[in-house]
N, C-alpha and C. Protein backbone atom coordinates (compact mmCIF):
# COMPACT_ATOMS: atom_id res chain seq x y z
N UNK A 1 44.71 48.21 -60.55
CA UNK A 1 43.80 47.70 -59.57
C UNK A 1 42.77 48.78 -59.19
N UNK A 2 43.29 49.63 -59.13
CA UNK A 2 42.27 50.69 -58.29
C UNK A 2 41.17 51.28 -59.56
N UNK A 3 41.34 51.20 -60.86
CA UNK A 3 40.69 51.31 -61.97
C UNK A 3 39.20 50.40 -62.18
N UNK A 4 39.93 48.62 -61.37
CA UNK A 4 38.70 47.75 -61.59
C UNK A 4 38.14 47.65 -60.08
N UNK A 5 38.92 48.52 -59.17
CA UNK A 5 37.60 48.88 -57.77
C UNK A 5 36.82 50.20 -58.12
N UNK A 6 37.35 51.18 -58.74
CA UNK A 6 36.27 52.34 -59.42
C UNK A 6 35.18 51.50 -60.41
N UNK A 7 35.37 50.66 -61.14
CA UNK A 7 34.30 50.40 -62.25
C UNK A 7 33.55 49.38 -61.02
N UNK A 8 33.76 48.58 -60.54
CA UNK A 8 32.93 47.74 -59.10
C UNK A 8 32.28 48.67 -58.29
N UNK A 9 33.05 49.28 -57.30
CA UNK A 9 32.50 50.57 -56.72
C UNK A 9 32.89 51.53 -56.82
N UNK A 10 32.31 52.81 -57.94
CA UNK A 10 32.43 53.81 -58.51
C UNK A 10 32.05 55.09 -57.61
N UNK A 11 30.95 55.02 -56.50
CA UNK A 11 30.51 55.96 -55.61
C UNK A 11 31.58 56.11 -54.37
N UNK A 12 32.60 55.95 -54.30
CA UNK A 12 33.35 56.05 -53.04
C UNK A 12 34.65 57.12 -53.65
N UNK A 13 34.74 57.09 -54.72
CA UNK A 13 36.17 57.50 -55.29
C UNK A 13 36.04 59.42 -55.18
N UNK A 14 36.80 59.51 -54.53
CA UNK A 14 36.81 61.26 -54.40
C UNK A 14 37.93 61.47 -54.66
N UNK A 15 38.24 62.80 -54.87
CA UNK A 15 39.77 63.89 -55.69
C UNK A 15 39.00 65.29 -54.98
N UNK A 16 40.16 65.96 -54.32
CA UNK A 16 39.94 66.88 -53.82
C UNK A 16 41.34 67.81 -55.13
N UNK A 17 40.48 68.70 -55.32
CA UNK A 17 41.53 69.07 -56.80
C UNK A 17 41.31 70.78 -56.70
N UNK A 18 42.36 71.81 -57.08
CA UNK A 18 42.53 73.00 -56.94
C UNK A 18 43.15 73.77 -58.51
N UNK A 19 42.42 74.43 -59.04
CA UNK A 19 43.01 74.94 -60.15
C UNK A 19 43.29 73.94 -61.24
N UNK A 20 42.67 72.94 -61.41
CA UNK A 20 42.77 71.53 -62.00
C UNK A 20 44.06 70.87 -61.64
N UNK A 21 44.31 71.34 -60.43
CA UNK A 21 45.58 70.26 -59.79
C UNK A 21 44.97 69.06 -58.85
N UNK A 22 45.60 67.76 -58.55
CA UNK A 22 45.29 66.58 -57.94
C UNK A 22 45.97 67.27 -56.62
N UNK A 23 45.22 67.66 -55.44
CA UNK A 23 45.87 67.94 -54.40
C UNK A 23 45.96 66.64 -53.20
N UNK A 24 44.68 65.63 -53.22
CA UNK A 24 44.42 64.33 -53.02
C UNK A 24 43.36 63.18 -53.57
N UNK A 25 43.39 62.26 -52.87
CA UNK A 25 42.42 61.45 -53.06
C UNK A 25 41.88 60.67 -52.30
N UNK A 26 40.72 59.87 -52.20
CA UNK A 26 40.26 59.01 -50.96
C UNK A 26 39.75 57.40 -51.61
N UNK A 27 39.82 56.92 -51.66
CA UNK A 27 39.10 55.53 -52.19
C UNK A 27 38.00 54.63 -51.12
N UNK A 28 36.82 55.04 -50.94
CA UNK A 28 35.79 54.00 -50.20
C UNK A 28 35.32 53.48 -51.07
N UNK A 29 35.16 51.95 -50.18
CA UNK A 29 34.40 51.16 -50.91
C UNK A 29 32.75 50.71 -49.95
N UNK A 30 31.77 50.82 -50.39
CA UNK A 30 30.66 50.20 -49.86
C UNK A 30 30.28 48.81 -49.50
N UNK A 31 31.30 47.56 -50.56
CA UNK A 31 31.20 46.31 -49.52
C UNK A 31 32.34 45.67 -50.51
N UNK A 32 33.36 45.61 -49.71
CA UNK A 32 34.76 44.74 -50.14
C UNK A 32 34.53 43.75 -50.75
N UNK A 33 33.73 42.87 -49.72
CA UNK A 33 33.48 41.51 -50.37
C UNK A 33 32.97 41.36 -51.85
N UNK A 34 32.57 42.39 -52.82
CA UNK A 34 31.55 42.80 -53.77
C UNK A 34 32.56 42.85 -54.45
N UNK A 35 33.55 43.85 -54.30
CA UNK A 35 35.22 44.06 -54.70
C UNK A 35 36.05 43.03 -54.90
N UNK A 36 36.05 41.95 -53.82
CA UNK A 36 36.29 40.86 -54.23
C UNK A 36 36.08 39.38 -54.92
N UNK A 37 34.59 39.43 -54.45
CA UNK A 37 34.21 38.28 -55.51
C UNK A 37 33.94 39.00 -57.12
N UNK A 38 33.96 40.71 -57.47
CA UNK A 38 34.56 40.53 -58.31
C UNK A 38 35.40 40.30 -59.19
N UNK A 39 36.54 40.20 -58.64
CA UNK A 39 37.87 40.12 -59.09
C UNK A 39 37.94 38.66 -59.10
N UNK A 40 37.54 37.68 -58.29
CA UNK A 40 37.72 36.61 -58.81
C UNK A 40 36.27 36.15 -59.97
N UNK A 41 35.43 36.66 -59.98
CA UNK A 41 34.55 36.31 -61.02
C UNK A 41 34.69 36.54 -62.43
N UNK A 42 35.62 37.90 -62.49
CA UNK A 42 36.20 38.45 -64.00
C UNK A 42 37.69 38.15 -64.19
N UNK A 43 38.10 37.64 -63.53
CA UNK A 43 39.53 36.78 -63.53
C UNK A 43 40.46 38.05 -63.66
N UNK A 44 40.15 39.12 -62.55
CA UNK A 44 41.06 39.89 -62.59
C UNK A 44 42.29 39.43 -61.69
N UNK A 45 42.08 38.54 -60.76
CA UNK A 45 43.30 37.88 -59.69
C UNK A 45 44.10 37.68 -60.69
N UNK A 46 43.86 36.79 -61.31
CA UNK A 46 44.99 36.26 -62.50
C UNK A 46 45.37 37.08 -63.03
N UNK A 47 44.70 38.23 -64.09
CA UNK A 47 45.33 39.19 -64.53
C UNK A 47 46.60 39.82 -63.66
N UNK A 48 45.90 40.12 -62.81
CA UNK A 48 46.94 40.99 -61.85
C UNK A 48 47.98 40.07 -60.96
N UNK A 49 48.18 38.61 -61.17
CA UNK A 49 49.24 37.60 -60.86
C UNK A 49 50.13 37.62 -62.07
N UNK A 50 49.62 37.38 -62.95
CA UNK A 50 50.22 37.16 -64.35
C UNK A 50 51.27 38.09 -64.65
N UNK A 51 50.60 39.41 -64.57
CA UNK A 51 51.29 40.65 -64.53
C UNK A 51 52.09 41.10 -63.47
N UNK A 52 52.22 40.83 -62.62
CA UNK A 52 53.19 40.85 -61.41
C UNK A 52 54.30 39.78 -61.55
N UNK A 53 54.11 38.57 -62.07
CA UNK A 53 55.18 37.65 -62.67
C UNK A 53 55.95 37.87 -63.88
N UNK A 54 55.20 38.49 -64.56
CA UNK A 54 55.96 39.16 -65.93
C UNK A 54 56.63 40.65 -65.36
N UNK A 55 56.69 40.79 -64.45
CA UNK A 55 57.49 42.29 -63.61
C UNK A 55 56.49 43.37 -63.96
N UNK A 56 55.44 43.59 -63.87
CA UNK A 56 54.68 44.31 -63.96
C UNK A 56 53.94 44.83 -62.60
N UNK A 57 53.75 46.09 -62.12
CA UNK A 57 53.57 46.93 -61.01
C UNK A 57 55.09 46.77 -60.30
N UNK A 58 56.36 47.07 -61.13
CA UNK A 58 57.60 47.43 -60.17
C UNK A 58 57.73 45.97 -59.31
N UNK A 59 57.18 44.92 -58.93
CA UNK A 59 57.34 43.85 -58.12
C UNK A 59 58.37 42.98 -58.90
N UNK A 60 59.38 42.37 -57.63
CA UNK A 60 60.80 41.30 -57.92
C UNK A 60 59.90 40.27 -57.85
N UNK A 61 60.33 39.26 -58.42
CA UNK A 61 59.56 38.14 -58.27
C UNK A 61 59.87 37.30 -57.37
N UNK A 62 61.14 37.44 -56.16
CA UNK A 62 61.25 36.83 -54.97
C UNK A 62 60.17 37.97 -54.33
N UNK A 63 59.49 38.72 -54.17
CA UNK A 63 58.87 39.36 -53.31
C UNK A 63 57.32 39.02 -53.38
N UNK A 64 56.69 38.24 -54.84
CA UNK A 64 55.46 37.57 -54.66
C UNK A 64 55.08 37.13 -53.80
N UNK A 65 55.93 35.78 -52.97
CA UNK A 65 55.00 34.99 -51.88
C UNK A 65 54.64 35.97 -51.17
N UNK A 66 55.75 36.52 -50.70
CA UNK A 66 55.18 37.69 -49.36
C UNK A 66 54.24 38.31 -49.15
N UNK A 67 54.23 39.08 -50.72
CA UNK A 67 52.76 39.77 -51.50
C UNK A 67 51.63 38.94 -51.06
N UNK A 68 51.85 37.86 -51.32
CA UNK A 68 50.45 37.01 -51.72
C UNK A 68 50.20 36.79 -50.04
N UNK A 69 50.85 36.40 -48.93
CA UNK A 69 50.90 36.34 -48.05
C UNK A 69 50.28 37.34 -47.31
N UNK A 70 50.80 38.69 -47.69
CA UNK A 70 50.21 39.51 -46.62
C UNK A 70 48.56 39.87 -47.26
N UNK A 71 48.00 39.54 -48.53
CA UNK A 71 46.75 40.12 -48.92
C UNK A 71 45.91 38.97 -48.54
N UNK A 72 46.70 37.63 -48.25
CA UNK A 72 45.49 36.99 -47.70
C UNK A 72 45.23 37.15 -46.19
N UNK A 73 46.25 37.21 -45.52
CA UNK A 73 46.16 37.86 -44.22
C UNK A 73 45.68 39.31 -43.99
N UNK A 74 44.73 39.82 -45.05
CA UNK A 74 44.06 41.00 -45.30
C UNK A 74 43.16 40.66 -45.50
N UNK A 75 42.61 39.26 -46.38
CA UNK A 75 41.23 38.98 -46.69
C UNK A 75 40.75 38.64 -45.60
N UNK A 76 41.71 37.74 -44.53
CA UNK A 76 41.36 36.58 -43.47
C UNK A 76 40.97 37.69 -42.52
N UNK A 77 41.53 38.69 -41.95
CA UNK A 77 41.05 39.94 -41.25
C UNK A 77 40.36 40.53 -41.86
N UNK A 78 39.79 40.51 -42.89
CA UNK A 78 38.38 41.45 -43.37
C UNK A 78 37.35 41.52 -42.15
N UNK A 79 36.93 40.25 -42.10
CA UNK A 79 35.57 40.55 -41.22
C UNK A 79 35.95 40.52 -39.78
N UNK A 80 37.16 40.57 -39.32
CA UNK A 80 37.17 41.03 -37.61
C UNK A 80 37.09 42.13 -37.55
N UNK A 81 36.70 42.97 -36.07
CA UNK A 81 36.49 44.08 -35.89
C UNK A 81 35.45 45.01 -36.85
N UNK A 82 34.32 43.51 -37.44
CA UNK A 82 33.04 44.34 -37.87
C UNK A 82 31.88 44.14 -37.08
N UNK A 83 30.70 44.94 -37.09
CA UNK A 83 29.67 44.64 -36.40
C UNK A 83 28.72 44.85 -37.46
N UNK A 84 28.55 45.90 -38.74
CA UNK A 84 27.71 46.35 -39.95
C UNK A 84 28.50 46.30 -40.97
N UNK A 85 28.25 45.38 -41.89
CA UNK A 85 28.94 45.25 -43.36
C UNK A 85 30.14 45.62 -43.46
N UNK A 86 30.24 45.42 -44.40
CA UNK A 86 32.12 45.70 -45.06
C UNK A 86 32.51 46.60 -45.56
N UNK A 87 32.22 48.41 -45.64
CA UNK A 87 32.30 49.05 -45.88
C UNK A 87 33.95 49.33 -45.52
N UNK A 88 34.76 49.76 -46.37
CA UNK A 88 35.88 50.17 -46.19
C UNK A 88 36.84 51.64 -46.77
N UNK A 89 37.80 52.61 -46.26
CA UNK A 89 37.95 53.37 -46.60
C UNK A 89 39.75 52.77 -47.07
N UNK A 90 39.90 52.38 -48.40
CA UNK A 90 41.36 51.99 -48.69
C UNK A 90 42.18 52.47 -48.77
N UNK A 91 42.01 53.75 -49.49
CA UNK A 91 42.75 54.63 -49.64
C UNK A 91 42.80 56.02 -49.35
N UNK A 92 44.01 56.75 -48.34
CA UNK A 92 43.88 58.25 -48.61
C UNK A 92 45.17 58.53 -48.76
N UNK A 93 45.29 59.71 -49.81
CA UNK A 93 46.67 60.40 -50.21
C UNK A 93 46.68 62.00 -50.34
N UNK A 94 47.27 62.73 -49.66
CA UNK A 94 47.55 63.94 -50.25
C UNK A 94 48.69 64.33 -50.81
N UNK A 95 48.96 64.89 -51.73
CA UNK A 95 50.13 65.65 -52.03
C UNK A 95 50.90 66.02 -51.03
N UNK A 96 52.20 66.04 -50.66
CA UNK A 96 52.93 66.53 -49.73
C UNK A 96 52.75 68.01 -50.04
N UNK A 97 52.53 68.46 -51.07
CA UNK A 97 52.45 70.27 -51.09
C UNK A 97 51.64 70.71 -50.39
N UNK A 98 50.47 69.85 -50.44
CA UNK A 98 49.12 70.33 -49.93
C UNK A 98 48.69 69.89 -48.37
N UNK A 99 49.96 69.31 -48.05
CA UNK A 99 49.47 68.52 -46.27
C UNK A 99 49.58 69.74 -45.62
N UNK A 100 48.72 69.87 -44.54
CA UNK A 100 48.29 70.77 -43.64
C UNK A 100 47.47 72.03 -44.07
N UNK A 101 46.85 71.64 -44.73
CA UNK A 101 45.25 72.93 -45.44
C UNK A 101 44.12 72.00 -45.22
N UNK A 102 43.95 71.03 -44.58
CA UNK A 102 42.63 70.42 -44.48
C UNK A 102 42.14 69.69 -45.68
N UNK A 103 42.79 69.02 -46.48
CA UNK A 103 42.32 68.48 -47.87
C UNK A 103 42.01 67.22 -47.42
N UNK A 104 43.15 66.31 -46.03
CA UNK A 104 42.48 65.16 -45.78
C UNK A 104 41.23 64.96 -45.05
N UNK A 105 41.16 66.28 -43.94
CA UNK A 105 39.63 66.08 -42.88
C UNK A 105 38.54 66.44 -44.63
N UNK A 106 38.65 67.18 -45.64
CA UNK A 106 37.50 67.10 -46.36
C UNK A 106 37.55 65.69 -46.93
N UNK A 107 38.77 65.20 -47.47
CA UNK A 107 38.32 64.02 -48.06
C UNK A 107 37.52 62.76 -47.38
N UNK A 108 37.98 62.81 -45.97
CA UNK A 108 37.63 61.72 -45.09
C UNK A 108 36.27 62.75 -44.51
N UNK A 109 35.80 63.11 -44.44
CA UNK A 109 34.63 63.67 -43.68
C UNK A 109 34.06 63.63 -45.43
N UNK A 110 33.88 64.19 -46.66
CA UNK A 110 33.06 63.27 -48.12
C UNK A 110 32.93 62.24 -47.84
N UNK A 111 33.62 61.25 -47.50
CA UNK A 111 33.91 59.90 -47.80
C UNK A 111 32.28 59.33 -47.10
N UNK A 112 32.66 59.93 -45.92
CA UNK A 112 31.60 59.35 -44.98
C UNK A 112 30.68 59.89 -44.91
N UNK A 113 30.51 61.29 -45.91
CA UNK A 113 28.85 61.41 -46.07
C UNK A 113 28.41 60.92 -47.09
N UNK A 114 29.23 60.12 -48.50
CA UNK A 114 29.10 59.57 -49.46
C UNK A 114 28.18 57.70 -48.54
N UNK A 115 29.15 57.46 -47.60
CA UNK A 115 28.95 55.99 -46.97
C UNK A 115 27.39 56.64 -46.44
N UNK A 116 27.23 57.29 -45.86
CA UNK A 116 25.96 57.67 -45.30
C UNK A 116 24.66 57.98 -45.86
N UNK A 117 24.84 58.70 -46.83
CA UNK A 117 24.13 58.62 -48.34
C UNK A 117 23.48 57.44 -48.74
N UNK A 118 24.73 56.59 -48.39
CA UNK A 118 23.91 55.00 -49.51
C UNK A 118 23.64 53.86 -48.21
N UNK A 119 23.60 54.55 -47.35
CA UNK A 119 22.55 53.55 -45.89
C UNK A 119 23.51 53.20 -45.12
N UNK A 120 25.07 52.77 -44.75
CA UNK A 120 26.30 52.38 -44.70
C UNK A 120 26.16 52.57 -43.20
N UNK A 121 26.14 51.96 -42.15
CA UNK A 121 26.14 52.39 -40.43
C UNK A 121 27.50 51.79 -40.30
N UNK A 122 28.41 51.57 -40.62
CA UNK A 122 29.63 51.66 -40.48
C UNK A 122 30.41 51.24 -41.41
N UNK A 123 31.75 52.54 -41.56
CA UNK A 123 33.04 51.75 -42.02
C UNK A 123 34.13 51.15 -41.65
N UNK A 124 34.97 50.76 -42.08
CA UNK A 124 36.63 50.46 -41.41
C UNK A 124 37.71 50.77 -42.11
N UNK A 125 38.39 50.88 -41.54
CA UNK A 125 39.83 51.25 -42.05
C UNK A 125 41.23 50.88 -41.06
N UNK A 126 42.40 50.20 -42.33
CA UNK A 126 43.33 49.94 -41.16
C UNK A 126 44.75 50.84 -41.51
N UNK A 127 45.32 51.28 -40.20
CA UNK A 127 46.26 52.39 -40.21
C UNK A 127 47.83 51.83 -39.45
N UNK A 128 48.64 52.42 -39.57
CA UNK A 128 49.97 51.63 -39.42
C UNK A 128 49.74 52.62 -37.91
N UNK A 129 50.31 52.10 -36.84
CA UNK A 129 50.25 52.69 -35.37
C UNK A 129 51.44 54.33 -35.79
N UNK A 130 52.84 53.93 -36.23
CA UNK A 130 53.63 54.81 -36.32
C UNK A 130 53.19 56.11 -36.85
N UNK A 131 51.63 56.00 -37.50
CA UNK A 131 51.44 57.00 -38.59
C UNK A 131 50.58 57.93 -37.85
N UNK A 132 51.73 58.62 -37.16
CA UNK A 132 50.44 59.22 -36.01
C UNK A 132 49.44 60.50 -36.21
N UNK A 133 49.81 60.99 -37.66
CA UNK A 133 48.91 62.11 -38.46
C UNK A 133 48.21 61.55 -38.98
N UNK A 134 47.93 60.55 -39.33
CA UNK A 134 46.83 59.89 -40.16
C UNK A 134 46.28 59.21 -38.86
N UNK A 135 46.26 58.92 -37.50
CA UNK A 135 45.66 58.70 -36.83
C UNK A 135 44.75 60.07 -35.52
N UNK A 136 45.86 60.78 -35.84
CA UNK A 136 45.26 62.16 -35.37
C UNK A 136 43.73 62.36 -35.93
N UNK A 137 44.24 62.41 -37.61
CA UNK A 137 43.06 62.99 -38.45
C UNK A 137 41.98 62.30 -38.23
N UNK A 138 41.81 61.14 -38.34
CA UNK A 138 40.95 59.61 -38.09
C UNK A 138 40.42 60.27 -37.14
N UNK A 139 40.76 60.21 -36.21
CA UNK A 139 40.12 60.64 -34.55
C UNK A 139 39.15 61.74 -34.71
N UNK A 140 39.89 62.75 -35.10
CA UNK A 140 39.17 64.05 -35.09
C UNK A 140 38.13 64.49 -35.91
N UNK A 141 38.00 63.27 -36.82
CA UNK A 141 37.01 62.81 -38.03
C UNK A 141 35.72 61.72 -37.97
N UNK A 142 36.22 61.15 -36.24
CA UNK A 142 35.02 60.40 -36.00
C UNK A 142 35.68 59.03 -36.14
N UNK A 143 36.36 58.49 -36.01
CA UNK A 143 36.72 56.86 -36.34
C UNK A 143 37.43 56.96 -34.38
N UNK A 144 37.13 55.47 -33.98
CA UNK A 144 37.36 55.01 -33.06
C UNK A 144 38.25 53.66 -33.30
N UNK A 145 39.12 53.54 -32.55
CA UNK A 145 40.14 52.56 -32.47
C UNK A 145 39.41 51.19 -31.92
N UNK A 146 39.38 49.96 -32.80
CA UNK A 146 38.59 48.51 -32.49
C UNK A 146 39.18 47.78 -32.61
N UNK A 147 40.27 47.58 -32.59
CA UNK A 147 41.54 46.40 -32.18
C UNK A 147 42.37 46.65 -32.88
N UNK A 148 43.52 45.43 -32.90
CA UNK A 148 44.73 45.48 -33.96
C UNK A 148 45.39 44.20 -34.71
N UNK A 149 45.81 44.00 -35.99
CA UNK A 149 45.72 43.22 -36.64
C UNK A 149 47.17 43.39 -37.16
N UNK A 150 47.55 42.12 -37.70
CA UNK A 150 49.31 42.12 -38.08
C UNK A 150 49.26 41.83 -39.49
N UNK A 151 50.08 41.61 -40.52
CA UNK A 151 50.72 41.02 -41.44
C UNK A 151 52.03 41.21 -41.27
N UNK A 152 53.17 40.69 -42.37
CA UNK A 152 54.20 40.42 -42.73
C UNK A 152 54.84 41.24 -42.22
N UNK A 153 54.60 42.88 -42.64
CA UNK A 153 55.38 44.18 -42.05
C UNK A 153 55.56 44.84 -40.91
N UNK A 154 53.97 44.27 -39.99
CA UNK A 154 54.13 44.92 -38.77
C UNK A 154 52.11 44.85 -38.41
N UNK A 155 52.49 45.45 -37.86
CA UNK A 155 50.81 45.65 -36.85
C UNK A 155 50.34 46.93 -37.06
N UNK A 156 48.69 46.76 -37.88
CA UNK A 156 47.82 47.44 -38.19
C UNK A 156 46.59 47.93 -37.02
N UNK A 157 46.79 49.44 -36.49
CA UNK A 157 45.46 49.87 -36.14
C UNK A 157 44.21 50.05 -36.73
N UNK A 158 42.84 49.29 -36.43
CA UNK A 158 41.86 48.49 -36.83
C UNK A 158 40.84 49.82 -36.02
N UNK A 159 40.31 50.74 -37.20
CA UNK A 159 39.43 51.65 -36.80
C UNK A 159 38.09 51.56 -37.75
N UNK A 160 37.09 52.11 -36.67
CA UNK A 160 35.65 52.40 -37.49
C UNK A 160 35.35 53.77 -37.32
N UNK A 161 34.24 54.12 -38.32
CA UNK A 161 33.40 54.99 -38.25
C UNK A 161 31.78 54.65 -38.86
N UNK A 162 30.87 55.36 -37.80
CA UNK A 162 29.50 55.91 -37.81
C UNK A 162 28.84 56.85 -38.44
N UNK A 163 28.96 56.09 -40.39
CA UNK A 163 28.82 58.14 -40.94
C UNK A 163 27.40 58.16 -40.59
C-alpha cells in the first residue's frame, strides 16, 4: 500500500537515515482524496482485498469485516475536523534505537515544510489519546488538538497543523 501512495503522492515521503541506516520515516500526503480515488480508479482496492483474502499482509480472514469496517469509518471521518483540503500526515515511525535524538521533531517539522512548499494551509493527522509521546511531539511541532473521532479499537485524537 504505501508503495501505490508514494507513486500517487511521491512529495510527502521522507527517511531520516544515518550512516545508510533507516533511523525513521514520515508519510504526508497532499490530498487523500487523490490517494483515494486513485486506488479505486486503478483497481488497487481489489488488489489489496483479493490479497488480504488469499492471507496476504499477515490478515485472518475472520478479521476482514472489522478491517473493512474501521477504514470506512476512516474515509467517513476524512473530511471532519477540516477547514483547508485534505492534506494528511499518515505515517510516522522511528526506530526504537533512535527514539529520543530528535529524528521525529525533524521528520514532522520536513513534513510540514514539504506541505508548505506546495501551497498546503493545513494538515491533519489522527493520534491514539494513550500515545502521549507522539502527542507531546505533535504539540511542540505546531499541531493543535480539533476534536475526536472513534473506530472499532478506540478513540482517535483529531489534530491540525499550519505549515
Amino acid at each position: 500500500m504505501w508503495s501505490f501512495i508514494r507513486e500517487v503522492e511521491p512529495r510527502g515521503f521522507l527517511a531520516a537515515r544515518e550512516n545508510g541506516e533507516l533511523l525513521g520515516y514520515a508519510i504526508y500526503v497532499p490530498s487523500l482524496k487523490r490517494v483515494q480515488r486513485a486506488a479505486i480508479m486503478r483497481g488497487a482496492i481489489v488488489r489489496w482485498a483479493l490479497a488480504a483474502l488469499r492471507g496476504g499482509f499477515g490478515i485472518r480472514l475472520r478479521a476482514i469485516p472489522n478491517i473493512l469496517l474501521n477504514k470506512l469509518l476512516f474515509v467517513r471521518s476524512g473530511s471532519r475536523y477540516r477547514s483547508r483540503g485534505d492534506a494528511q500526515l499518515l505515517n510516522l515511525a522511528v526506530d526504537p534505537a533512535a527514539q529520543g535524538r530528535g529524528v521525529a521533531t525533524a521528520l514532522v517539522s520536513a513534513g510540514l515544510l514539504v506541505m508548505r512548499d506546495l501551497g498546503l494551509a493545513e494538515v491533519r493527522l489522527e493520534v491514539r489519546p494513550w500515545n502521549r509521546g507522539a502527542l507531546r511531539l505533535y504539540e511542540k511541532t505546531g499541531w493543535r488538538e480539533v476534536g475526536r473521532t472513534r473506530d472499532l479499537e478506540g478513540e482517535w485524537v483529531v489534530m491540525v497543523a499550519n505549515p
